[in-house]
C-alpha atoms as a PDB file:
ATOM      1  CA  UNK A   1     163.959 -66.214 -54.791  1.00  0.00           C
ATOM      2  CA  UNK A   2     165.118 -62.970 -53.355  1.00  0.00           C
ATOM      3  CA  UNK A   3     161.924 -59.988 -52.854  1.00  0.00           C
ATOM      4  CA  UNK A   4     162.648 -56.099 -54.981  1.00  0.00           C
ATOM      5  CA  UNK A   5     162.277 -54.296 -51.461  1.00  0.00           C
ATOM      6  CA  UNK A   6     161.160 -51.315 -53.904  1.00  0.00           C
ATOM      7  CA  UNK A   7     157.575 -53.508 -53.683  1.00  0.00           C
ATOM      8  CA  UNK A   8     157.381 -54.315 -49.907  1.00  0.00           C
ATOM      9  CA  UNK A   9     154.877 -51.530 -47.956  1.00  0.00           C
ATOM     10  CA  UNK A  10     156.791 -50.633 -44.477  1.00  0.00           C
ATOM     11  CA  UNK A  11     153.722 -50.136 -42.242  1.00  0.00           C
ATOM     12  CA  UNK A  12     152.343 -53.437 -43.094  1.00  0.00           C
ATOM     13  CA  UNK A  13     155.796 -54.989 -42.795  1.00  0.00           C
ATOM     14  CA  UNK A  14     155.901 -53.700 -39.431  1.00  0.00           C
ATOM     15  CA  UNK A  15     152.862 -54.757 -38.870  1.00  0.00           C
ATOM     16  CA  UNK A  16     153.421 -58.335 -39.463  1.00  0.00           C
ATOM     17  CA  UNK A  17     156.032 -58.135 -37.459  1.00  0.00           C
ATOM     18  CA  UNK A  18     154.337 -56.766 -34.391  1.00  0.00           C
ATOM     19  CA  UNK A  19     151.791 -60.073 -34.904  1.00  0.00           C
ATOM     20  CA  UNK A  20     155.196 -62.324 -35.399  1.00  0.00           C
ATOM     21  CA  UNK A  21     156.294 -60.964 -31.928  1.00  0.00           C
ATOM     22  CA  UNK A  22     152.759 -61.634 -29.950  1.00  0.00           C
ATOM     23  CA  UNK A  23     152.733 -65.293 -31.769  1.00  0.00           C
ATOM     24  CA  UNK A  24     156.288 -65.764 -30.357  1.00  0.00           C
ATOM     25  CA  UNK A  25     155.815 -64.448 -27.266  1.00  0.00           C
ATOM     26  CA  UNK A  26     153.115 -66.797 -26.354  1.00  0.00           C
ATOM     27  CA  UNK A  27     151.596 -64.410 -23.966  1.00  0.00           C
ATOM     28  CA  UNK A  28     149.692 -60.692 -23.717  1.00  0.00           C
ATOM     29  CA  UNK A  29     152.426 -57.897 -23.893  1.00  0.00           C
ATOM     30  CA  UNK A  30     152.893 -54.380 -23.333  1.00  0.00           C
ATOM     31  CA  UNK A  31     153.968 -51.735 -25.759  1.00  0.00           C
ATOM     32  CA  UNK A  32     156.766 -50.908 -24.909  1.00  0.00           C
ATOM     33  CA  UNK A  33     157.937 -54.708 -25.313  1.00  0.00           C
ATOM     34  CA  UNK A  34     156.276 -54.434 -28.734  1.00  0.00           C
ATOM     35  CA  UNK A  35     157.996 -51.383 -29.714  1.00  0.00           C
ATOM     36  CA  UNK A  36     161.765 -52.597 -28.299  1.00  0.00           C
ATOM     37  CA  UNK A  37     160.936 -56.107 -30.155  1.00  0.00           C
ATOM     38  CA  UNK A  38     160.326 -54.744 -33.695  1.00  0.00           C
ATOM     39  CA  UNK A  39     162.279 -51.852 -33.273  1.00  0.00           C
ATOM     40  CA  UNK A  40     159.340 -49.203 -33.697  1.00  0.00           C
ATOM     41  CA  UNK A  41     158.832 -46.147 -31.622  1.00  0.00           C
ATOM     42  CA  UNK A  42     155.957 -46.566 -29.073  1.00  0.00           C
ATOM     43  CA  UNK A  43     154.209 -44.010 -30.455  1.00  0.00           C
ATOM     44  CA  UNK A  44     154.258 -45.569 -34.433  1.00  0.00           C
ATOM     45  CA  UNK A  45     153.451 -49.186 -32.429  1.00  0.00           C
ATOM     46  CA  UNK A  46     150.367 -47.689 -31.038  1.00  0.00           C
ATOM     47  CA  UNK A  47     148.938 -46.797 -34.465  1.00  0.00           C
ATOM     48  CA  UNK A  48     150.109 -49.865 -35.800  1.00  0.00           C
ATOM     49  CA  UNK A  49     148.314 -51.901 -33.301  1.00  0.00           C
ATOM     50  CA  UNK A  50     145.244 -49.416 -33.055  1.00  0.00           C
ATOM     51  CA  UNK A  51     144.204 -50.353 -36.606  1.00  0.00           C
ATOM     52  CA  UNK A  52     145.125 -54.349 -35.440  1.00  0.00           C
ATOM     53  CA  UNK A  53     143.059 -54.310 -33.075  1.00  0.00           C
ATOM     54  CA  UNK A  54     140.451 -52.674 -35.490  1.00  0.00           C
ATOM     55  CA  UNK A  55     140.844 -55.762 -37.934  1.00  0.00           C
ATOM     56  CA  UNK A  56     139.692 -57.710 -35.062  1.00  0.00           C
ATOM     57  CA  UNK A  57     143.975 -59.146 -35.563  1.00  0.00           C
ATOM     58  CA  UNK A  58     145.102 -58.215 -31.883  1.00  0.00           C
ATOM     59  CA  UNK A  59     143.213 -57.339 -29.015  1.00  0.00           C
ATOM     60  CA  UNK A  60     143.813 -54.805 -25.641  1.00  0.00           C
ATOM     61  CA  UNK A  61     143.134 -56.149 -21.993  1.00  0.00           C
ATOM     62  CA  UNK A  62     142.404 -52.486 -20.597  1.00  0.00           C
ATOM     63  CA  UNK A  63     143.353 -53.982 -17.335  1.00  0.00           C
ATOM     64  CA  UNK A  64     146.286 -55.551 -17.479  1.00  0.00           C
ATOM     65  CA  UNK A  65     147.472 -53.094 -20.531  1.00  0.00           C
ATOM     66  CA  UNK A  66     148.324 -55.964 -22.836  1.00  0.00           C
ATOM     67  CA  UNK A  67     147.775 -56.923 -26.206  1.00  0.00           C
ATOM     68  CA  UNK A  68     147.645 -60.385 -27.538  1.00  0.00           C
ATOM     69  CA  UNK A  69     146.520 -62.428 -30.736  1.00  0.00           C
ATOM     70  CA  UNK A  70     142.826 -61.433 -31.676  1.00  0.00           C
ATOM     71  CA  UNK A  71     140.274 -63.561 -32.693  1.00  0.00           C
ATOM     72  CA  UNK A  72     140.510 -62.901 -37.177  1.00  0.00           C
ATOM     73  CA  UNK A  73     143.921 -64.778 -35.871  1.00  0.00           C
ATOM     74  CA  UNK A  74     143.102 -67.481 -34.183  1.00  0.00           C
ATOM     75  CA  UNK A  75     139.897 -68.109 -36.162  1.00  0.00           C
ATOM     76  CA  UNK A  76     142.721 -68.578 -39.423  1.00  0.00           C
ATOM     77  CA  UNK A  77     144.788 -70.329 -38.591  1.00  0.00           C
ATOM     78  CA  UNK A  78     146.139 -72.620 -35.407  1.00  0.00           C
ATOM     79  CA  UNK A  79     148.292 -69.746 -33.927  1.00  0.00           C
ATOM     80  CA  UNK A  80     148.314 -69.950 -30.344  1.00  0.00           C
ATOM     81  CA  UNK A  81     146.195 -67.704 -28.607  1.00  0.00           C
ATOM     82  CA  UNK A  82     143.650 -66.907 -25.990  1.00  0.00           C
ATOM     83  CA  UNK A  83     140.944 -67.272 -28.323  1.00  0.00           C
ATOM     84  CA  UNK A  84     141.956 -70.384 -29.860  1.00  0.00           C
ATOM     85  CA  UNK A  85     142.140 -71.587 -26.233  1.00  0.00           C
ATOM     86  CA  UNK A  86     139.118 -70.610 -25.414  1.00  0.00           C
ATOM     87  CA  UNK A  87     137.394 -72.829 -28.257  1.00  0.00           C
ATOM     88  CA  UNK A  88     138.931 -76.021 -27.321  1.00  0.00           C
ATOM     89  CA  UNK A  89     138.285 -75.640 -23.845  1.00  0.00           C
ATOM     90  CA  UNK A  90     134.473 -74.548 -24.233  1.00  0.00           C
ATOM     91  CA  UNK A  91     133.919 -76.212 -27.653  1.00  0.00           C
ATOM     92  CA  UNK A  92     132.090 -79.949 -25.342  1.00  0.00           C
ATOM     93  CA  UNK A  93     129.945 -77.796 -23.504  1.00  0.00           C
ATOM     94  CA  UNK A  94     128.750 -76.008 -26.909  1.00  0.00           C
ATOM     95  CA  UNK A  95     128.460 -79.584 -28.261  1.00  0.00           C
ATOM     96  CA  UNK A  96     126.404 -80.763 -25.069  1.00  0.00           C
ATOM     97  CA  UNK A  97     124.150 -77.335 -25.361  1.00  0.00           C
ATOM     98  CA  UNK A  98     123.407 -77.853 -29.421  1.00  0.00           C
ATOM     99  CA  UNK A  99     122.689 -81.470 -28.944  1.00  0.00           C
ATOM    100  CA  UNK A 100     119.883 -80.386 -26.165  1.00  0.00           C
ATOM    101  CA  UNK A 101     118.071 -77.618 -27.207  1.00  0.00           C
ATOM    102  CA  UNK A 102     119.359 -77.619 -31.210  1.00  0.00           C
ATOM    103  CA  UNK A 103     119.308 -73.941 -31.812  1.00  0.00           C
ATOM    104  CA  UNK A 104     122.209 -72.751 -32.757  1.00  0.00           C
ATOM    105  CA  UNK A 105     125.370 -72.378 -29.747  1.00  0.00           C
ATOM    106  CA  UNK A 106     127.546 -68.988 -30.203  1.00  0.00           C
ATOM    107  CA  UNK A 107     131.081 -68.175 -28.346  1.00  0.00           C
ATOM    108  CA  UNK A 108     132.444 -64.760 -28.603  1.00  0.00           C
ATOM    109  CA  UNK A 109     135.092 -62.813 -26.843  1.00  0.00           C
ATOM    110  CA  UNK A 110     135.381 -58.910 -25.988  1.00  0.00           C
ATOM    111  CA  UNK A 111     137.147 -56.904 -27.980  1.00  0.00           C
ATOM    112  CA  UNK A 112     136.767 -52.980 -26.980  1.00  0.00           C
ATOM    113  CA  UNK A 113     133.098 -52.241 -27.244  1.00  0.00           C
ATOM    114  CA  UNK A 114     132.506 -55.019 -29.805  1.00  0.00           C
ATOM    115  CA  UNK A 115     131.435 -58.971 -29.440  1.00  0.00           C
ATOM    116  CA  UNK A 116     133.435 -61.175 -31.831  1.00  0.00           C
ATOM    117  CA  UNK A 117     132.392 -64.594 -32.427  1.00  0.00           C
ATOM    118  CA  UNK A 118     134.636 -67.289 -32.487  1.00  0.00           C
ATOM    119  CA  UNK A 119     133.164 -70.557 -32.946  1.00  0.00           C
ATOM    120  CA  UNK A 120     129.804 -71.804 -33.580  1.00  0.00           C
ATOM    121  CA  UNK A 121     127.713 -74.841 -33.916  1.00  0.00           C
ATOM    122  CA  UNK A 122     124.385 -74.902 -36.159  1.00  0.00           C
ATOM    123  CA  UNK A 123     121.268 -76.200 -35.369  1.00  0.00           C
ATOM    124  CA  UNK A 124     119.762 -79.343 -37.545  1.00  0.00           C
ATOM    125  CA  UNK A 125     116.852 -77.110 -38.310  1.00  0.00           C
ATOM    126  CA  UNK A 126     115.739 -75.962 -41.641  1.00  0.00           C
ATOM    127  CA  UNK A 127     114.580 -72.787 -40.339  1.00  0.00           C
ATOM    128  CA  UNK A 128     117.836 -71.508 -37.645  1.00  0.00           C
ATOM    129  CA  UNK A 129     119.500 -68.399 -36.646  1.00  0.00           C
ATOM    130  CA  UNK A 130     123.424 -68.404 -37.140  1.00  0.00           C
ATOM    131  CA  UNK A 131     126.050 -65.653 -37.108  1.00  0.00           C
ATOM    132  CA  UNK A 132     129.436 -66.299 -39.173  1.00  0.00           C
ATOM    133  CA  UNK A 133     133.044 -66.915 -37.241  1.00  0.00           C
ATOM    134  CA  UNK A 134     134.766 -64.172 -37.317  1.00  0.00           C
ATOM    135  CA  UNK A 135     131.726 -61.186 -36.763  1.00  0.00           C
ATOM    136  CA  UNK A 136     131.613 -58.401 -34.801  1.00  0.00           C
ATOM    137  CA  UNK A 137     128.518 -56.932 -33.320  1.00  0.00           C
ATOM    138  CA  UNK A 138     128.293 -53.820 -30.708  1.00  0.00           C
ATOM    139  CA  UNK A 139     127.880 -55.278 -27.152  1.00  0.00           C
ATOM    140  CA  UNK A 140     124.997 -53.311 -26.399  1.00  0.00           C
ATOM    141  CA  UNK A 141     122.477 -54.958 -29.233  1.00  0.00           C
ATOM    142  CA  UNK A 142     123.881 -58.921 -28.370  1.00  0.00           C
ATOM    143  CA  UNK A 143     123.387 -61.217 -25.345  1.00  0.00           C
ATOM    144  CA  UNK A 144     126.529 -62.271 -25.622  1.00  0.00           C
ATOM    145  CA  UNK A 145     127.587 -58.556 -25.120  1.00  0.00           C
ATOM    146  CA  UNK A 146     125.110 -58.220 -22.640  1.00  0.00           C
ATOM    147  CA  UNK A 147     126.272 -61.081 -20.541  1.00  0.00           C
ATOM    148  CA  UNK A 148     129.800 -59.889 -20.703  1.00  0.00           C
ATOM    149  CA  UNK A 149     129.066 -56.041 -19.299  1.00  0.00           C
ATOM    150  CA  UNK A 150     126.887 -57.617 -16.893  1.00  0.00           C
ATOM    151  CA  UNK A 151     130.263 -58.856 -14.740  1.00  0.00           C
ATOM    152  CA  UNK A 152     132.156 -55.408 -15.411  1.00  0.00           C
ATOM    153  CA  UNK A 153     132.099 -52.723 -12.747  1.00  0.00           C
ATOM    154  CA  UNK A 154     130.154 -49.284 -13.477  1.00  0.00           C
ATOM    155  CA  UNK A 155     133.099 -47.663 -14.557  1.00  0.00           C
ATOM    156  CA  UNK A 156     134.199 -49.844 -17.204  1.00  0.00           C
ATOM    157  CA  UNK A 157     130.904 -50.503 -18.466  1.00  0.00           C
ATOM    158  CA  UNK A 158     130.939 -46.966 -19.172  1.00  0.00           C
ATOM    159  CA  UNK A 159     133.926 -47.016 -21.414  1.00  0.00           C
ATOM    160  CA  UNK A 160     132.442 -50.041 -23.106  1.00  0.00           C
ATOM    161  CA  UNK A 161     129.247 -48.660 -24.165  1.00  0.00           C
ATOM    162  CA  UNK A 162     129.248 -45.687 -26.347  1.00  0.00           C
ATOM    163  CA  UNK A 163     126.530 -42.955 -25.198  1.00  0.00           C
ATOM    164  CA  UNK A 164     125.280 -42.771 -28.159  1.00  0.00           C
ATOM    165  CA  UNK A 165     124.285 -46.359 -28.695  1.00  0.00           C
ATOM    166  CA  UNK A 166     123.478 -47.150 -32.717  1.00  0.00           C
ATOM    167  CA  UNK A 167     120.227 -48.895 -32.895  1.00  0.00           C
ATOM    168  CA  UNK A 168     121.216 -52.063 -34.787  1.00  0.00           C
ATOM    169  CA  UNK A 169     116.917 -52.435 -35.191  1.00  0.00           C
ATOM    170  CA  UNK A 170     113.945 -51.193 -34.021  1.00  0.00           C
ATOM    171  CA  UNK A 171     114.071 -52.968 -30.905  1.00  0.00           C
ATOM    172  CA  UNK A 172     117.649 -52.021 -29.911  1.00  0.00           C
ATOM    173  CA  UNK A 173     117.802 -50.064 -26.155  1.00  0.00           C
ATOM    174  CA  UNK A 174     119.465 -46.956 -26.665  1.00  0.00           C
ATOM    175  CA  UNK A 175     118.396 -45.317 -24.198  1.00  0.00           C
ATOM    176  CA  UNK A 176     121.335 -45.278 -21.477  1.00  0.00           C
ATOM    177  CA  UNK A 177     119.087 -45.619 -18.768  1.00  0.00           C
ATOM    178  CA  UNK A 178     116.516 -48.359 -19.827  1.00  0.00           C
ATOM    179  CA  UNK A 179     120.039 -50.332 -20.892  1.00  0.00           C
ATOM    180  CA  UNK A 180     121.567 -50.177 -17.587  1.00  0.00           C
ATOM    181  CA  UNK A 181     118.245 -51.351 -15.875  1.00  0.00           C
ATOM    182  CA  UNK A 182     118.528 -53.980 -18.546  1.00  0.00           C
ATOM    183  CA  UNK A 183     121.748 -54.860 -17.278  1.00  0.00           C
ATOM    184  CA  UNK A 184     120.773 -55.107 -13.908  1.00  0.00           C
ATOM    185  CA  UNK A 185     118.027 -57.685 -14.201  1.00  0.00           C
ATOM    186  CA  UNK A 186     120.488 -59.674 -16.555  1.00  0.00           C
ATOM    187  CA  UNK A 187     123.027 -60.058 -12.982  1.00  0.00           C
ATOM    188  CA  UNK A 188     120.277 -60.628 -11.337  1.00  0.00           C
ATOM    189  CA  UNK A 189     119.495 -63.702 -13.303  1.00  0.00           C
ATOM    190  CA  UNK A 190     123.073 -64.436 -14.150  1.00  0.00           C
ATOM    191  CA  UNK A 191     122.118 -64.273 -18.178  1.00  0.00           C
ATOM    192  CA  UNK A 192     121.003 -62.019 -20.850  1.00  0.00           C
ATOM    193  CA  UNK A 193     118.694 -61.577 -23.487  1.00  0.00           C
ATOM    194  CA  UNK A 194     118.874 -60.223 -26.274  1.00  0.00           C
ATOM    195  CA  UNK A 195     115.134 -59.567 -27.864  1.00  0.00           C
ATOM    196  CA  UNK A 196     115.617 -58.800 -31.982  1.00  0.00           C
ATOM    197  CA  UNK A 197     117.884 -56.164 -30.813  1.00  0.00           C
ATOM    198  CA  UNK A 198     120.709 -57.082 -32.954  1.00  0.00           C
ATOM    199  CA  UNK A 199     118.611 -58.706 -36.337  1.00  0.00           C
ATOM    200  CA  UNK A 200     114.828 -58.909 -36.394  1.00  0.00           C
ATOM    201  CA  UNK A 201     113.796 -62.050 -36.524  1.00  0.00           C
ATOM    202  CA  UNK A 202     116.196 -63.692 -34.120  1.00  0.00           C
ATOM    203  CA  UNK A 203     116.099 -63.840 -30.288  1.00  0.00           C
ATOM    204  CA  UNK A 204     119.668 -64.869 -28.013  1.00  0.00           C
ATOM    205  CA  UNK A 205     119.969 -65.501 -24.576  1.00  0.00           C
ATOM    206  CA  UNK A 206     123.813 -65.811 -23.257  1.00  0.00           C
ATOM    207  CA  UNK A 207     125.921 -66.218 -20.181  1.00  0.00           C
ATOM    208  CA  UNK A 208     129.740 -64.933 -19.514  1.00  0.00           C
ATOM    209  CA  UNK A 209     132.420 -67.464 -18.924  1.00  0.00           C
ATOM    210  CA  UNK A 210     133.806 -66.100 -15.626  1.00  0.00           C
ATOM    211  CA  UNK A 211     137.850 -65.739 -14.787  1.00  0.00           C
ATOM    212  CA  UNK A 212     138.794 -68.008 -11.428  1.00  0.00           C
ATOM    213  CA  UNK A 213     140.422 -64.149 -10.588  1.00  0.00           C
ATOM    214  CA  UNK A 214     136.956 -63.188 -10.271  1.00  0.00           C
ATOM    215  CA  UNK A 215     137.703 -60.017 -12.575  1.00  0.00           C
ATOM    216  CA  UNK A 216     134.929 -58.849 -15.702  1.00  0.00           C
ATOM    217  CA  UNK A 217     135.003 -61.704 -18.148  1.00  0.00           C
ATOM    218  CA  UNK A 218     136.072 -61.353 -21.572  1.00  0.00           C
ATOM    219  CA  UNK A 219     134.140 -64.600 -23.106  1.00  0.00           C
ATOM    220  CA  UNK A 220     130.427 -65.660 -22.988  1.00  0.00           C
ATOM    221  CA  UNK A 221     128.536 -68.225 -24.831  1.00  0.00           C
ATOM    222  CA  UNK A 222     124.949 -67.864 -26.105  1.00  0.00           C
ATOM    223  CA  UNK A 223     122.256 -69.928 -27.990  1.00  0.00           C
ATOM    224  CA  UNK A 224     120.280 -68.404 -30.389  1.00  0.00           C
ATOM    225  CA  UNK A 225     117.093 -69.150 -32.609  1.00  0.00           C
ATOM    226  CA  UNK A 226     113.970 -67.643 -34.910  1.00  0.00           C
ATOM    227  CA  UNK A 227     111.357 -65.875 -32.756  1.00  0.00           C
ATOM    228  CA  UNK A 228     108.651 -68.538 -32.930  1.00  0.00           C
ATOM    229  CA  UNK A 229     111.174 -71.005 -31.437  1.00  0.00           C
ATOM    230  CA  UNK A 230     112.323 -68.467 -28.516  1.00  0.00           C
ATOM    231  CA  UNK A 231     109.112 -67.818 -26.644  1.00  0.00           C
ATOM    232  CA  UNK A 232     110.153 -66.548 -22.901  1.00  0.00           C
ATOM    233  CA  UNK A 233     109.704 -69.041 -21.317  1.00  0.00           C
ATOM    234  CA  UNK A 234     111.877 -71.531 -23.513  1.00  0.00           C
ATOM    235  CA  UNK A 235     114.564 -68.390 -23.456  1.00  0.00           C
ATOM    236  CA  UNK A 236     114.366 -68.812 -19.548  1.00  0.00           C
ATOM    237  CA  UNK A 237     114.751 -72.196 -19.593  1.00  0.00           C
ATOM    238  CA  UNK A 238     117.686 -71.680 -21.711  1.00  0.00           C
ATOM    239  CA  UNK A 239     119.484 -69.257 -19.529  1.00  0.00           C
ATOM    240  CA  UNK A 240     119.278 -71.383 -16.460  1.00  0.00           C
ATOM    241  CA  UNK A 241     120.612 -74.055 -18.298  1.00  0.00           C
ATOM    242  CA  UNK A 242     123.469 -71.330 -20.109  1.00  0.00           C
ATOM    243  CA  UNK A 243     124.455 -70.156 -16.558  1.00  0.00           C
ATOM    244  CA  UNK A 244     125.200 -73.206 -15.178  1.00  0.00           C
ATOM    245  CA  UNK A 245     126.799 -74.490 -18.497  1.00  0.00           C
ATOM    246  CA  UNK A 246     128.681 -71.482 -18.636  1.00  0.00           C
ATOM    247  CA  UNK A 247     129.962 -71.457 -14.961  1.00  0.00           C
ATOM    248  CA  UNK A 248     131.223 -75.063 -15.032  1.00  0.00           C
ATOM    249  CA  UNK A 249     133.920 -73.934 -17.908  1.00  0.00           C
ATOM    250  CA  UNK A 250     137.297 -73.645 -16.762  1.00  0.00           C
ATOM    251  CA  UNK A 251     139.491 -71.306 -18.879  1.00  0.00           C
ATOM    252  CA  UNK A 252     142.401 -70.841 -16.371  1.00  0.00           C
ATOM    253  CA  UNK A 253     144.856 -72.440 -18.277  1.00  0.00           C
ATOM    254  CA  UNK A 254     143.902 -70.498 -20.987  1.00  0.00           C
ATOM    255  CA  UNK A 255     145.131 -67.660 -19.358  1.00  0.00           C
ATOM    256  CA  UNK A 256     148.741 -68.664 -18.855  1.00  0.00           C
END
């Protein structure tokens, strides 16, 4: 059955085809490869992409000037992508970490100045903290954001935190300089903590799955649980046991 083209919206044809070209390319690309594959000028592919990327549909390495599939992608459907790579390769060590502590075992990846979380696995427990696939959360209120600025140089962190930080709760540091202190103890201890700063009620600790290049990561993992279940010293416990966990994951090959 032929389509009445009167009925089809350009921008979010174009769109759709800007996704069709990162799913067929296999790999992050540039704009201007973007533009020249869907026939777009850069400057319409940037807006385009821009409200992608809001969507959580494509994401932007800031270092490499890329974009690739995003997360809302991945999540979908079995498109290849870095974040689909990411949960096969860490999805046994999330496994091994429910199965010992049963809390509940996050993964999320960077996106801008936002966490999204890609795959989870609940706790048993009647009474659990869980976020849903497919979230995204400020990286200043989550350990999982945390643990990712943590390996990020000064001047990134800077463009990844807003100055004016939105206090998800009460207990959310929005004061630049407390955060950064905050910061430093969590690289110090090679995880971070997140203390009912994102939902009240609910304390995370989380450690960022390193790149063999050595660069800022772009993926951490994190358990989280109900206060009365997190008491400090069960969240250190947890962290030693995250940073290790987290360490050991290889996610080279999902980088090719």
């Amino acid at each position: 059955m032929s389509l009445d083209r009167r009925y089809i919206v350009a921008p979010v044809h174009k769109s759709m085809q800007l996704l069709d070209a990162l799913v067929s390319g296999k790999e992050p690309m540039a704009l201007s490869d973007l533009a020249a594959s869907t026939a777009l000028p850069k400057t319409t592919a940037f807006r385009y992409l821009y409200t992608l990327r809001a969507s959580g549909f494509v994401t932007y390495d800031e270092r490499t000037e890329r974009y690739a599939i995003g997360p809302r992608v991945a999540v979908a459907s079995p498109l290849p992508g870095y974040a689909a790579r990411i949960k096969e390769i860490a999805q046994p060590a999330m496994l091994r970490l429910q199965r010992q502590f049963n809390e509940t075992v996050n993964l999320g990846i960077r996106d801008g100045t936002d966490i999204i979380y890609i795959d989870m696995v609940g706790s048993s427990r009647l009474l659990h903290a869980e976020a849903k696939i497919g979230k995204r959360d400020p990286l200043h209120s989550t350990a999982l954001g945390k643990a990712i600025l943590l390996t990020l140089g000064m001047s990134e962190i800077d463009r990844a935190v807003p100055r004016r930080m939105v206090a998800r709760t009460p207990y959310t540091i929005t004061d630049r300089e407390h955060f950064l202190d905050d910061i430093a103890r969590s690289a110090a201890r090679k995880y971070a903590l997140d203390l009912e700063e994102n939902e009240v009620g609910a304390r995370c600790v989380a450690a960022a799955i390193t790149e063999p290049s050595g660069r800022g990561a772009m993926a951490a993992i994190s358990i989280s649980g109900p206060c009365q279940l997190m008491s400090d010293d069960m969240l250190a416990r947890m962290g030693r046991v995250l940073a290790g966990t987290a360490g050991s994951i290889d996610i080279s090959s999902a980088l090719n």
